[in-house]
N, C-alpha and C. Protein backbone atom coordinates (compact mmCIF):
# COMPACT_ATOMS: atom_id res chain seq x y z
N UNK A 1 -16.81 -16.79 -2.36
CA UNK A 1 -17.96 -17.01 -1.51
C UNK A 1 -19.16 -16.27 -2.10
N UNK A 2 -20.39 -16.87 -1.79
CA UNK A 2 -21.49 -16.52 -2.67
C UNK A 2 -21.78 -15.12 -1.58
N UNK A 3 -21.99 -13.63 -2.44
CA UNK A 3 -22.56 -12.82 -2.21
C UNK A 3 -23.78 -12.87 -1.14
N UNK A 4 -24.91 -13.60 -1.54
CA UNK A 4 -25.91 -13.26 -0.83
C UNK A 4 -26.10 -14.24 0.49
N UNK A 5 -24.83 -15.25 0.57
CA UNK A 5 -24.91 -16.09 2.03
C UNK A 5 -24.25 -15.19 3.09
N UNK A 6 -22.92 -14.08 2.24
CA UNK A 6 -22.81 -12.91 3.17
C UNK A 6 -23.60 -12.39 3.75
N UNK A 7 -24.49 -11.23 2.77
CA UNK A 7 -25.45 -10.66 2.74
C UNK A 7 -26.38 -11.00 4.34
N UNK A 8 -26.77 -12.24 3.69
CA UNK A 8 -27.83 -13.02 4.83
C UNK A 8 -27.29 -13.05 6.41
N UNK A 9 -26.04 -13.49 6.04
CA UNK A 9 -25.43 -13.50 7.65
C UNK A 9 -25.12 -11.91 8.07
N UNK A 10 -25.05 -10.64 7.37
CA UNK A 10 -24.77 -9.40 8.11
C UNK A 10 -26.29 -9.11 8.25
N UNK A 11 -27.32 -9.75 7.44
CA UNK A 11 -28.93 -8.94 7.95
C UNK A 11 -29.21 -9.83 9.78
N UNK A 12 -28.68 -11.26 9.61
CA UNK A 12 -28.59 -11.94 11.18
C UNK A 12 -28.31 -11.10 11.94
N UNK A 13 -27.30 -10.75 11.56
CA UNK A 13 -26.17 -9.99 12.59
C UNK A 13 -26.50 -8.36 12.83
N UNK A 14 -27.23 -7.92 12.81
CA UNK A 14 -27.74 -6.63 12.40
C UNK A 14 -27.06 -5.56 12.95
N UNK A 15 -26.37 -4.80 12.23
CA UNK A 15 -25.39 -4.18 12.38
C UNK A 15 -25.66 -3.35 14.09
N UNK A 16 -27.03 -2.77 13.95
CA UNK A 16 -27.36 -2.03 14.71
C UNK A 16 -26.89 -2.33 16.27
N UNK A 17 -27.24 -3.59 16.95
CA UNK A 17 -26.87 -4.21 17.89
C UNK A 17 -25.15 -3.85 18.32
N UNK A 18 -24.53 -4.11 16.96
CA UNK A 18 -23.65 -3.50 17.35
C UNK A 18 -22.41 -2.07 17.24
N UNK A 19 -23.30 -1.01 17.62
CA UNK A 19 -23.29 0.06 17.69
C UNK A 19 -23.40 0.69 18.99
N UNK A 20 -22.90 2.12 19.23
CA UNK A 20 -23.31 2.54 20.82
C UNK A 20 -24.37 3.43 19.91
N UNK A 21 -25.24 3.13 21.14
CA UNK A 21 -26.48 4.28 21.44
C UNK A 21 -26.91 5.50 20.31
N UNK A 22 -25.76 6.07 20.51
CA UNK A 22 -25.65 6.94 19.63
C UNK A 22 -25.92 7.01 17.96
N UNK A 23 -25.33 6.12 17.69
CA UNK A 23 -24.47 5.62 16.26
C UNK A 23 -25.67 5.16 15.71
N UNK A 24 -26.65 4.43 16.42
CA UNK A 24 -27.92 3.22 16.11
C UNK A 24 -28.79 4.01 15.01
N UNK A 25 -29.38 5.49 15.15
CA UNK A 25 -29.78 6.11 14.31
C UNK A 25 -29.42 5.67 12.32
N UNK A 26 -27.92 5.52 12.16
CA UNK A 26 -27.50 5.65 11.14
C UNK A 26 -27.11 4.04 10.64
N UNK A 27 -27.51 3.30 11.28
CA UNK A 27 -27.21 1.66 11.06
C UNK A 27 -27.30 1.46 9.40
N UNK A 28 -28.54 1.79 9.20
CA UNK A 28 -28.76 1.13 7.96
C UNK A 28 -28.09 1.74 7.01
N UNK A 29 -27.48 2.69 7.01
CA UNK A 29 -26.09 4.13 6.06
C UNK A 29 -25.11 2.96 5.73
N UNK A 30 -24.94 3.67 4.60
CA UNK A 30 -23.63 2.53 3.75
C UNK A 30 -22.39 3.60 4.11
N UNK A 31 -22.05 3.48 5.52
CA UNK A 31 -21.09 4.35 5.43
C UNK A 31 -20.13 4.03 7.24
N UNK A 32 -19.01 3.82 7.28
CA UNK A 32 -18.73 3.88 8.29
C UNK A 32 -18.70 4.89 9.39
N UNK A 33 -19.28 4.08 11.07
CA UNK A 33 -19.56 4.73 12.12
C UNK A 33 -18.71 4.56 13.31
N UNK A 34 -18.62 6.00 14.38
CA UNK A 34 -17.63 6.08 15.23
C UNK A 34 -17.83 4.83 15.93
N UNK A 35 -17.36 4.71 17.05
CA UNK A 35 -17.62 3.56 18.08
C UNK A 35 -16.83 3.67 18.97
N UNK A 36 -15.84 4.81 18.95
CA UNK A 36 -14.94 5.27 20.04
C UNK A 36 -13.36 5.20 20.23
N UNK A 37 -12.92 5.62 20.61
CA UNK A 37 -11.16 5.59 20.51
C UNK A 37 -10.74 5.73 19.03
N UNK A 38 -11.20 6.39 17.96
CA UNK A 38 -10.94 7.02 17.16
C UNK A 38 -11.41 5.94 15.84
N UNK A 39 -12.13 4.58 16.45
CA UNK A 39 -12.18 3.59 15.50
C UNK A 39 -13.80 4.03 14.88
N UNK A 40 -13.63 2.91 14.11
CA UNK A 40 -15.07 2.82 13.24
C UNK A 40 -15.63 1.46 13.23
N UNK A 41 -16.91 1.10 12.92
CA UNK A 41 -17.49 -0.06 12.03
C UNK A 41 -17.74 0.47 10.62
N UNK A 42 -17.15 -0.45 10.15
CA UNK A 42 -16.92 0.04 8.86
C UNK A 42 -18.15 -0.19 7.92
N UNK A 43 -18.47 0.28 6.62
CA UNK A 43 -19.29 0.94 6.05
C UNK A 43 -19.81 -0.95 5.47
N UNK A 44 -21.00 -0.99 5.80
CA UNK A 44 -21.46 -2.09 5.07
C UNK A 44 -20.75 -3.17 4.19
N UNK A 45 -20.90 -2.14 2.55
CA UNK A 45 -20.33 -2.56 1.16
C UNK A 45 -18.82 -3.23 1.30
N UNK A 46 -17.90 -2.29 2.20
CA UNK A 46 -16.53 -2.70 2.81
C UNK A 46 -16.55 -4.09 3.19
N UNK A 47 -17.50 -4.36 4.43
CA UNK A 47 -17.31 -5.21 4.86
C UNK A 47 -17.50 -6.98 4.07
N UNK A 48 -19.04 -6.53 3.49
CA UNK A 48 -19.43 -7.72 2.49
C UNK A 48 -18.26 -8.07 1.20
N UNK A 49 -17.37 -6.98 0.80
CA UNK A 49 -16.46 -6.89 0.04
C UNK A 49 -15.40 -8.34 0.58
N UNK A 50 -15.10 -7.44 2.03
CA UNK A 50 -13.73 -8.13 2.08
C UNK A 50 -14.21 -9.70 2.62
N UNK A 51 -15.50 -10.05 3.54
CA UNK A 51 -16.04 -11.21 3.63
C UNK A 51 -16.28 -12.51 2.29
N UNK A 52 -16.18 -11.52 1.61
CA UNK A 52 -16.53 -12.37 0.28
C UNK A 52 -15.13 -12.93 -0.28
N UNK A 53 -14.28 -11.67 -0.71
CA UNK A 53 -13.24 -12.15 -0.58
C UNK A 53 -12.04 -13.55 0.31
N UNK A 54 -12.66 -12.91 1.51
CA UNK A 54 -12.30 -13.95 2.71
C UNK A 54 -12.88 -15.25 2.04
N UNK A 55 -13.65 -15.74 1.44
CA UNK A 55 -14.05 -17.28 1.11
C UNK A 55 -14.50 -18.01 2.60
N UNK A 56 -14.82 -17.23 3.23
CA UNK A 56 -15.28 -18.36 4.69
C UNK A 56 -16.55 -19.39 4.36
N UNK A 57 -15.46 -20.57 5.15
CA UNK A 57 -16.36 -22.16 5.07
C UNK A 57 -17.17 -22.35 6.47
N UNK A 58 -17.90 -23.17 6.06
CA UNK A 58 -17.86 -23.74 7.12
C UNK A 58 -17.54 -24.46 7.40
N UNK A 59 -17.24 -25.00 8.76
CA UNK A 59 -16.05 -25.35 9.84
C UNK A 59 -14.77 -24.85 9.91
N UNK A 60 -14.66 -23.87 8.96
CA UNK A 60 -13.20 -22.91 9.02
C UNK A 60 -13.10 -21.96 10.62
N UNK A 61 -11.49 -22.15 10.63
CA UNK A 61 -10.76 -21.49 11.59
C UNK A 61 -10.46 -20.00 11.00
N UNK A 62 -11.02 -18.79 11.77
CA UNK A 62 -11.03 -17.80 11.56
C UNK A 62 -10.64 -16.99 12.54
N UNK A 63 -9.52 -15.97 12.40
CA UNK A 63 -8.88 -14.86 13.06
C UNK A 63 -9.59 -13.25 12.47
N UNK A 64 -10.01 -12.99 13.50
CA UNK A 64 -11.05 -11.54 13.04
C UNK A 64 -9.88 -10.22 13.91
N UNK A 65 -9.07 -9.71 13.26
CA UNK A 65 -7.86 -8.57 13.74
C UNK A 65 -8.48 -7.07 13.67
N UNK A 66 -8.48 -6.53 15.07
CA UNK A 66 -9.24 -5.19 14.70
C UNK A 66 -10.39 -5.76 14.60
N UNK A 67 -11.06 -6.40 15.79
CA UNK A 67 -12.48 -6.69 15.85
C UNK A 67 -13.39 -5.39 16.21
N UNK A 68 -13.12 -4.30 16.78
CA UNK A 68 -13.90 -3.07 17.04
C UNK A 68 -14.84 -3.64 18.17
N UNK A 69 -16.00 -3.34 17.26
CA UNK A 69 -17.72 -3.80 18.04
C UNK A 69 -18.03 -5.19 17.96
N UNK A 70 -17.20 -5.74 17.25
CA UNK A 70 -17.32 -7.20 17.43
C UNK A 70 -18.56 -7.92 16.09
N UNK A 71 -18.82 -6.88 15.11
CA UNK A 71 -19.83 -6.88 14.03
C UNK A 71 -19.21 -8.25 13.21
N UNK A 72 -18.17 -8.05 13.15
CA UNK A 72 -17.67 -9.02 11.44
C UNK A 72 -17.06 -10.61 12.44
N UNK A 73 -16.57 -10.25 13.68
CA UNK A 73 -16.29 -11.64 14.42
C UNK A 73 -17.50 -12.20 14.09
N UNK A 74 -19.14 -11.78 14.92
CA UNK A 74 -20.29 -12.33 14.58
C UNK A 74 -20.89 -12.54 13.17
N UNK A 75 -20.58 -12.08 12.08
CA UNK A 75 -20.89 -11.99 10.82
C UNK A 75 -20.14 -13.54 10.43
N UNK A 76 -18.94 -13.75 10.63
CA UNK A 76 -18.09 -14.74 10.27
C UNK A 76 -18.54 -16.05 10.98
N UNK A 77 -18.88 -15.73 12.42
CA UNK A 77 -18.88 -16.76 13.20
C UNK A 77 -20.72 -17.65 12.74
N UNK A 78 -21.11 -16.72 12.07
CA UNK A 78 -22.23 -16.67 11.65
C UNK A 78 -21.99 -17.82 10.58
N UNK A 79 -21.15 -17.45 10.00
CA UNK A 79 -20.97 -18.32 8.24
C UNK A 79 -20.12 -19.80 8.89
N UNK A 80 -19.48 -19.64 10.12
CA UNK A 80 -18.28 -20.83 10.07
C UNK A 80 -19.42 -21.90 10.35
N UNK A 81 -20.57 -21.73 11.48
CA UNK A 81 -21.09 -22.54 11.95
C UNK A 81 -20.85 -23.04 13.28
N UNK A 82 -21.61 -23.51 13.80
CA UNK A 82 -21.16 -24.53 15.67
C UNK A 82 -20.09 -25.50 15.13
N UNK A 83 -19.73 -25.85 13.58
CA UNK A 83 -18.09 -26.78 13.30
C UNK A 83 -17.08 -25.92 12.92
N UNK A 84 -17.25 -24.56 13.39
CA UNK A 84 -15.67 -23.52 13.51
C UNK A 84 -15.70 -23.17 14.48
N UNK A 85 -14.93 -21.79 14.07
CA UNK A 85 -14.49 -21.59 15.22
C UNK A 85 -13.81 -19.85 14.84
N UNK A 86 -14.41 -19.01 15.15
CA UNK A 86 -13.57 -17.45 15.03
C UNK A 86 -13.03 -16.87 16.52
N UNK A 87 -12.17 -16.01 16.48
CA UNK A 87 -11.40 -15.66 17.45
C UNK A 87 -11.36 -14.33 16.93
N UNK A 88 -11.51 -13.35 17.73
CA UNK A 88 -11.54 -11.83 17.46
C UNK A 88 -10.78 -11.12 18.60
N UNK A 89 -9.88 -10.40 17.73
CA UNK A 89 -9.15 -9.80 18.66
C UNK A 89 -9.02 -7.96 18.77
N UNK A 90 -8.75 -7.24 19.75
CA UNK A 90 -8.84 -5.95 19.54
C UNK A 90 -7.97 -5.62 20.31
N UNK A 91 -7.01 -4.09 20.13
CA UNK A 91 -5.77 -3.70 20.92
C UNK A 91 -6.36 -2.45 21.82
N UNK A 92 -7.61 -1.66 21.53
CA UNK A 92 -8.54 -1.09 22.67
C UNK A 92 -8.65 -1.98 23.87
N UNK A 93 -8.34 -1.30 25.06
CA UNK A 93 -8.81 -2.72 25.94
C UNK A 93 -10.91 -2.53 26.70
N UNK A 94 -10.99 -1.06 26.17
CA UNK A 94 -12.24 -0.30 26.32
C UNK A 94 -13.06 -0.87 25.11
N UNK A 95 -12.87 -0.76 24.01
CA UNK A 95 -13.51 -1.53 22.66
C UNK A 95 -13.93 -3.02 22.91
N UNK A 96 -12.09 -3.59 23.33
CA UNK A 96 -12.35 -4.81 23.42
C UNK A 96 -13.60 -5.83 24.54
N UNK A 97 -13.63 -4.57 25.71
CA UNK A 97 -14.50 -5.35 26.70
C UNK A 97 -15.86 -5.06 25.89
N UNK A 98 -16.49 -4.21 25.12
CA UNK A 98 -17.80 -4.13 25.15
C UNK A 98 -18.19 -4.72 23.80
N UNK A 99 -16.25 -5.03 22.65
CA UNK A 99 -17.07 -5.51 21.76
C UNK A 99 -17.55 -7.27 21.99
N UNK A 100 -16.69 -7.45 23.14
CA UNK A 100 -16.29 -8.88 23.49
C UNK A 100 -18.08 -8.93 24.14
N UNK A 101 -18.62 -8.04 24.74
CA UNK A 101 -20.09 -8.39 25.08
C UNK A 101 -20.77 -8.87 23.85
N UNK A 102 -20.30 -7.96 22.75
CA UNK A 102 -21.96 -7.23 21.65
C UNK A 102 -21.67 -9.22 21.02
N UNK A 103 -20.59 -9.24 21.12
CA UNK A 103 -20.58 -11.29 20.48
C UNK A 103 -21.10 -12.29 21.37
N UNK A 104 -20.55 -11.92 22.55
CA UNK A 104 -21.35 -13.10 23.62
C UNK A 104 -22.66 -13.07 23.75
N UNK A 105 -23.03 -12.15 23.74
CA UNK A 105 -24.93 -11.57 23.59
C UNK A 105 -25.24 -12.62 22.47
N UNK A 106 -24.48 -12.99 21.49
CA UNK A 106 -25.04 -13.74 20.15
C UNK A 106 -25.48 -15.15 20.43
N UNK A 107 -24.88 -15.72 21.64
CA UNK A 107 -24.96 -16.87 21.77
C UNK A 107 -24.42 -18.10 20.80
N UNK A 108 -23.28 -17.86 20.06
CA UNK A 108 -22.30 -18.59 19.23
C UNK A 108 -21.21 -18.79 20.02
N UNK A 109 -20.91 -19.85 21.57
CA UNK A 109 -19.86 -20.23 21.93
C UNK A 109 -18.70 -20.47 21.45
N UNK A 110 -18.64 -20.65 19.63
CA UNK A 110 -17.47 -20.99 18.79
C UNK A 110 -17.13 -19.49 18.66
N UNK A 111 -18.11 -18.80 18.95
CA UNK A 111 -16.97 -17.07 18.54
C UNK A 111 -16.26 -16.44 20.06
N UNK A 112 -14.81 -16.44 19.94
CA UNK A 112 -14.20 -16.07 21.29
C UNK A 112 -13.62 -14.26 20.74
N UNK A 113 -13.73 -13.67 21.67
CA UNK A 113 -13.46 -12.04 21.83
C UNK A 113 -12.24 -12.11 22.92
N UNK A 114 -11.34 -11.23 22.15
CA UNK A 114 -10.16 -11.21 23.57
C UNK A 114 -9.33 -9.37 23.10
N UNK A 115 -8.98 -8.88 24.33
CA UNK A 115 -8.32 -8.02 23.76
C UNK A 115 -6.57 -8.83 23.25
N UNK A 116 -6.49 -7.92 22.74
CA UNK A 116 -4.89 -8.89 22.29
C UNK A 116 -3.63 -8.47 22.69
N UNK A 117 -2.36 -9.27 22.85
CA UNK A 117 -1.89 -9.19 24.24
C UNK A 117 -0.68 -7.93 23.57
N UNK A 118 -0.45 -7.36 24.39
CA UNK A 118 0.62 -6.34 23.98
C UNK A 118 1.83 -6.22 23.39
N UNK A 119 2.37 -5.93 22.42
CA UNK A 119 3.23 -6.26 21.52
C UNK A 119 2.95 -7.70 20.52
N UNK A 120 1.75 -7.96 20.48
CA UNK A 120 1.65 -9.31 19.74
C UNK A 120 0.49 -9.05 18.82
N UNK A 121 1.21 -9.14 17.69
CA UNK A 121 -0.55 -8.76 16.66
C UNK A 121 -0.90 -10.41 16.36
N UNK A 122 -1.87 -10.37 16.12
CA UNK A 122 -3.07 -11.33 16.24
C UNK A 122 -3.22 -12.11 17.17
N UNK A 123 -3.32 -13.45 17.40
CA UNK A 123 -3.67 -14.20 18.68
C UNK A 123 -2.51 -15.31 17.81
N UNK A 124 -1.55 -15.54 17.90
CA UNK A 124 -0.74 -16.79 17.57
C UNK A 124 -0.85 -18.07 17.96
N UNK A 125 -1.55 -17.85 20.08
CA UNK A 125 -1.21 -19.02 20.53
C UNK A 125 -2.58 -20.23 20.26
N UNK A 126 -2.85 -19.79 18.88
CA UNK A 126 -4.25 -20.65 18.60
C UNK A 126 -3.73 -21.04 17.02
N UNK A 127 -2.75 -20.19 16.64
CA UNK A 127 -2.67 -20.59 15.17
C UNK A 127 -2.30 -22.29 14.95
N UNK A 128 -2.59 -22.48 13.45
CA UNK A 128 -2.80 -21.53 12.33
C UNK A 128 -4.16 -21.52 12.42
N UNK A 129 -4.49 -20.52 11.18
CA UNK A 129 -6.15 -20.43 10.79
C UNK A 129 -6.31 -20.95 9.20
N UNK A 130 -7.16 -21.11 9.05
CA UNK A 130 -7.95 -21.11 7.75
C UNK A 130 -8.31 -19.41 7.22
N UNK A 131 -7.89 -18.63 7.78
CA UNK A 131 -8.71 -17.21 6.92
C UNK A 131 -8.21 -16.45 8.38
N UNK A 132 -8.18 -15.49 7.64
CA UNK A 132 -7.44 -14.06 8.70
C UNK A 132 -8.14 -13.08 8.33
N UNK A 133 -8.91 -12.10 8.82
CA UNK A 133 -9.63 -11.29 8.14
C UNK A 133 -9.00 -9.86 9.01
N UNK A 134 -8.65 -8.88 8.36
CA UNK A 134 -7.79 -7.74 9.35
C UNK A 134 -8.41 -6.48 8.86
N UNK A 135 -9.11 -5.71 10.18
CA UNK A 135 -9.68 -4.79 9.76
C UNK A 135 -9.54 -3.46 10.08
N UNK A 136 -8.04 -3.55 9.80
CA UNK A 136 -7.43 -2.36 10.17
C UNK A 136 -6.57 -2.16 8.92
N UNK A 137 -5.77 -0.82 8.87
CA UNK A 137 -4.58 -0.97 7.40
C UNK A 137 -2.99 -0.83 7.65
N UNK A 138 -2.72 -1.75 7.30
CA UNK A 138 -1.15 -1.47 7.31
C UNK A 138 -0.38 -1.05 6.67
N UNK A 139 1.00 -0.88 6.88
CA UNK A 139 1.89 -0.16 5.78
C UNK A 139 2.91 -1.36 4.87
N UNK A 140 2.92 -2.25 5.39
CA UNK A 140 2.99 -3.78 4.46
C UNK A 140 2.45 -4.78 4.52
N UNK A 141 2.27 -5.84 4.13
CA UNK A 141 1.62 -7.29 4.56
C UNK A 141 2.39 -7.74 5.89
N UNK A 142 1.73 -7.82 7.13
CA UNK A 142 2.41 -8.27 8.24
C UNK A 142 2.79 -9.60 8.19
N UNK A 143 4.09 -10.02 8.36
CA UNK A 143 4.66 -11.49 8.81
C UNK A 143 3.82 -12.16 9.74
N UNK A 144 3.97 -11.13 10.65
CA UNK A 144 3.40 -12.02 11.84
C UNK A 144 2.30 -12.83 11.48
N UNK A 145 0.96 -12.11 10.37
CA UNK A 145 0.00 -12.52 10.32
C UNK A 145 0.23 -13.87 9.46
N UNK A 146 1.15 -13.36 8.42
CA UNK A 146 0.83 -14.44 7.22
C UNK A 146 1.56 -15.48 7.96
N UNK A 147 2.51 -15.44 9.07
CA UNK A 147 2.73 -17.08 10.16
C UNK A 147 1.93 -17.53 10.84
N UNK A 148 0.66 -16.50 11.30
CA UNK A 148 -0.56 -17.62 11.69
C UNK A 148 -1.03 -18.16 11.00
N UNK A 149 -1.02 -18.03 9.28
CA UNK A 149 -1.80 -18.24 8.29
C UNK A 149 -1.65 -19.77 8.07
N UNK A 150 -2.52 -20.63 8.05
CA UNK A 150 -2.12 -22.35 7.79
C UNK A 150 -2.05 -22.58 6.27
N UNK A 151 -1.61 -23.94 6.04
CA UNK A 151 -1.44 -24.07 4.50
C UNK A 151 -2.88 -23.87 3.77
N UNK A 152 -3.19 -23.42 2.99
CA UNK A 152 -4.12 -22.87 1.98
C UNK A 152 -4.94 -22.29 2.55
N UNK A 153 -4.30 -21.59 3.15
CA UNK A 153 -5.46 -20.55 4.13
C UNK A 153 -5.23 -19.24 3.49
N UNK A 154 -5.75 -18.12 3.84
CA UNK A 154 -6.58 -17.03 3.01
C UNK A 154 -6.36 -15.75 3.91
N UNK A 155 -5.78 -14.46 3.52
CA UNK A 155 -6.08 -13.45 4.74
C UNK A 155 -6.51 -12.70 3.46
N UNK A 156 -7.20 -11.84 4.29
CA UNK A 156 -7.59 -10.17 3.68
C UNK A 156 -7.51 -8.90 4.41
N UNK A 157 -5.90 -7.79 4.36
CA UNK A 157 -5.98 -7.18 4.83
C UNK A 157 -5.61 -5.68 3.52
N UNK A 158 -5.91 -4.63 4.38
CA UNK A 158 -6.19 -3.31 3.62
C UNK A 158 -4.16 -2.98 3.31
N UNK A 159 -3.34 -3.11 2.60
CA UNK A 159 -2.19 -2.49 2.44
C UNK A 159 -2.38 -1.27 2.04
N UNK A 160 -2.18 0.12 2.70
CA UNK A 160 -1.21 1.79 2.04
C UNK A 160 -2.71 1.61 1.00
N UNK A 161 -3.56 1.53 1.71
CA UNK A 161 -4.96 1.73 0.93
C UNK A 161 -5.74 1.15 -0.22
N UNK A 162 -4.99 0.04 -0.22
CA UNK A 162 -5.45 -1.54 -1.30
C UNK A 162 -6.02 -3.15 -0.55
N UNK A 163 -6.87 -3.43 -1.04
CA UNK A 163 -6.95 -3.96 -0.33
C UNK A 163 -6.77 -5.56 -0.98
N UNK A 164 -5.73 -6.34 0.02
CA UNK A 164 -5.24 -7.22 -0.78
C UNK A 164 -5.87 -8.68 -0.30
N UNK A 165 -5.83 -10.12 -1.08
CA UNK A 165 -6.24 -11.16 -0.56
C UNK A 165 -4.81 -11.89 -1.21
N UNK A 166 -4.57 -12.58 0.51
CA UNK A 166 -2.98 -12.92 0.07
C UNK A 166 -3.56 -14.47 1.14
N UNK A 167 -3.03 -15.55 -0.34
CA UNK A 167 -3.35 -16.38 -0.49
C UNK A 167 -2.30 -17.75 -0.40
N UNK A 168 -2.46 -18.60 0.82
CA UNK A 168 -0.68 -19.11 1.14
C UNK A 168 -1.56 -20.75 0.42
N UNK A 169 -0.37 -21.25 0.03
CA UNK A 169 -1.35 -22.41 -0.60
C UNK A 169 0.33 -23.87 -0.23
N UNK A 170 -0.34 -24.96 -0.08
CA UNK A 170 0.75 -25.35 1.01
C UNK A 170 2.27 -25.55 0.06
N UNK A 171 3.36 -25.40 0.62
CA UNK A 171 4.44 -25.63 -0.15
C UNK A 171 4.79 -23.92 -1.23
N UNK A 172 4.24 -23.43 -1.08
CA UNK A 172 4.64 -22.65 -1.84
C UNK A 172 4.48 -20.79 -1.05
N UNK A 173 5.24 -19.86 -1.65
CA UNK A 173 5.17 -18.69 -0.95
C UNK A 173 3.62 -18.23 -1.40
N UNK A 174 3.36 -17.31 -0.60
CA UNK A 174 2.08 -16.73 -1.00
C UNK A 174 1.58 -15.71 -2.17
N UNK A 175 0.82 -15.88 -2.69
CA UNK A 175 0.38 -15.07 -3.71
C UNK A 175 -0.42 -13.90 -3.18
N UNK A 176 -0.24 -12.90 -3.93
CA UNK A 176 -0.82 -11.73 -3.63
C UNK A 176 -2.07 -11.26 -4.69
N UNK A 177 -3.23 -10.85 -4.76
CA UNK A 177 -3.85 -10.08 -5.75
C UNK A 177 -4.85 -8.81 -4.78
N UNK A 178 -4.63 -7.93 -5.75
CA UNK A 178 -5.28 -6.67 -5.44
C UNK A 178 -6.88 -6.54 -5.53
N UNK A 179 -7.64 -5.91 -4.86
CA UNK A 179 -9.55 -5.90 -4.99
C UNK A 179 -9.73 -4.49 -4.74
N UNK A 180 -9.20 -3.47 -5.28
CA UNK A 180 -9.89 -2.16 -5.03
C UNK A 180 -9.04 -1.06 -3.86
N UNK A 181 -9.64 -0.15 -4.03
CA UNK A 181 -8.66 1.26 -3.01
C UNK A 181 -9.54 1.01 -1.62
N UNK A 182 -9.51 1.27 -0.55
CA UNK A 182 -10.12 1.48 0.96
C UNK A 182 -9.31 2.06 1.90
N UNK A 183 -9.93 2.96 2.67
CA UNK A 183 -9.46 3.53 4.15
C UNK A 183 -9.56 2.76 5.40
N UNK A 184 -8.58 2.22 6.52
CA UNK A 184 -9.33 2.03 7.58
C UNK A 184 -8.64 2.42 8.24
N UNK A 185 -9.04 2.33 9.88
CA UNK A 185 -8.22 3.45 10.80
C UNK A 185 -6.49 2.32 10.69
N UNK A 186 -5.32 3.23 10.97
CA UNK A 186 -4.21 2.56 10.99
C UNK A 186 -4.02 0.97 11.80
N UNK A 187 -3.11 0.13 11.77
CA UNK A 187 -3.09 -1.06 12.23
C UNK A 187 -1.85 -1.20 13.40
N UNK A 188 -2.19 -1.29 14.10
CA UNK A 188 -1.51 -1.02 15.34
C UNK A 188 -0.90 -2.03 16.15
């Protein structure tokens, strides 16, 4: 995905909006900020990284895991267009209500915010997707996720501090390749 159609859709989306009060001071910092319950929005460069990676189309079906403030659901929902469709999910149920505002405020009806249901990582009962974007880190590539994943569809999540783009292409197991070291809060 072209760099600067990212770019364009996180200056839309302006980080600041979605931030508490507090945090708004430091928006424009290439650096990740609190947002409460021990989470973050993560540092700019991170994000445009793994978006890019992600390859989002438009009219693509998109799963946003570890939505936080709801920044990269709107960033994405930004790129899919009114012919997608993103779904953002969060396991805060305090995060989830206010990040589920900072998206509806956007006025993109194709972007849905939900907290996610207990014992169930991602939102399944919508799969598959076109692109999984997970913004939290785990300690292996989750199953669960790569079974929402549809044929030649795309996730990008952080593994034991790598961050991987694992790539299911139809008929065949998925491929894995590596893009660099990153921190994010654990994946829960």
């Amino acid at each position: 995905m072209d760099v600067r159609a990212v770019a364009d859709a996180m200056r839309a989306m302006d980080r600041r909006e979605f931030l508490p009060k507090a945090q708004r001071p430091w928006a424009g910092e290439d650096r990740p900020l609190a947002i409460g319950g021990g989470q973050t929005n993560s540092q700019p460069t991170t994000v445009l990284n793994q978006i890019v990676l992600l390859d989002v189309r438009e009219g693509a079906r998109v799963l946003d895991v570890g939505a936080g403030s709801g920044w990269t659901t709107a960033i994405v929902a930004y790129l899919v267009g009114a012919t997608g469709q993103v779904i953002g999910v969060e396991i805060d149920e305090a995060i989830a209500a206010w990040g589920g505002g900072n998206v509806a405020r956007r006025g993109m009806p194709w972007a849905e915010y939900h907290r996610t249901q207990e014992g169930v990582l991602g939102w399944p009962d919508e799969a598959p997707y076109d692109r999984i974007l997970v913004s939290a880190e785990a300690r292996t590539i989750p199953p669960p996720l790569v079974d929402q994943l549809g044929d030649d569809g795309t996730m990008v999540v952080v593994v034991n501090g790598v961050m991987l783009r694992v790539r299911r292409e139809h008929g065949s197991e998925p491929t894995v390749t590596e893009h660099g070291h990153y921190r994010f809060v654990p994946l829960r």
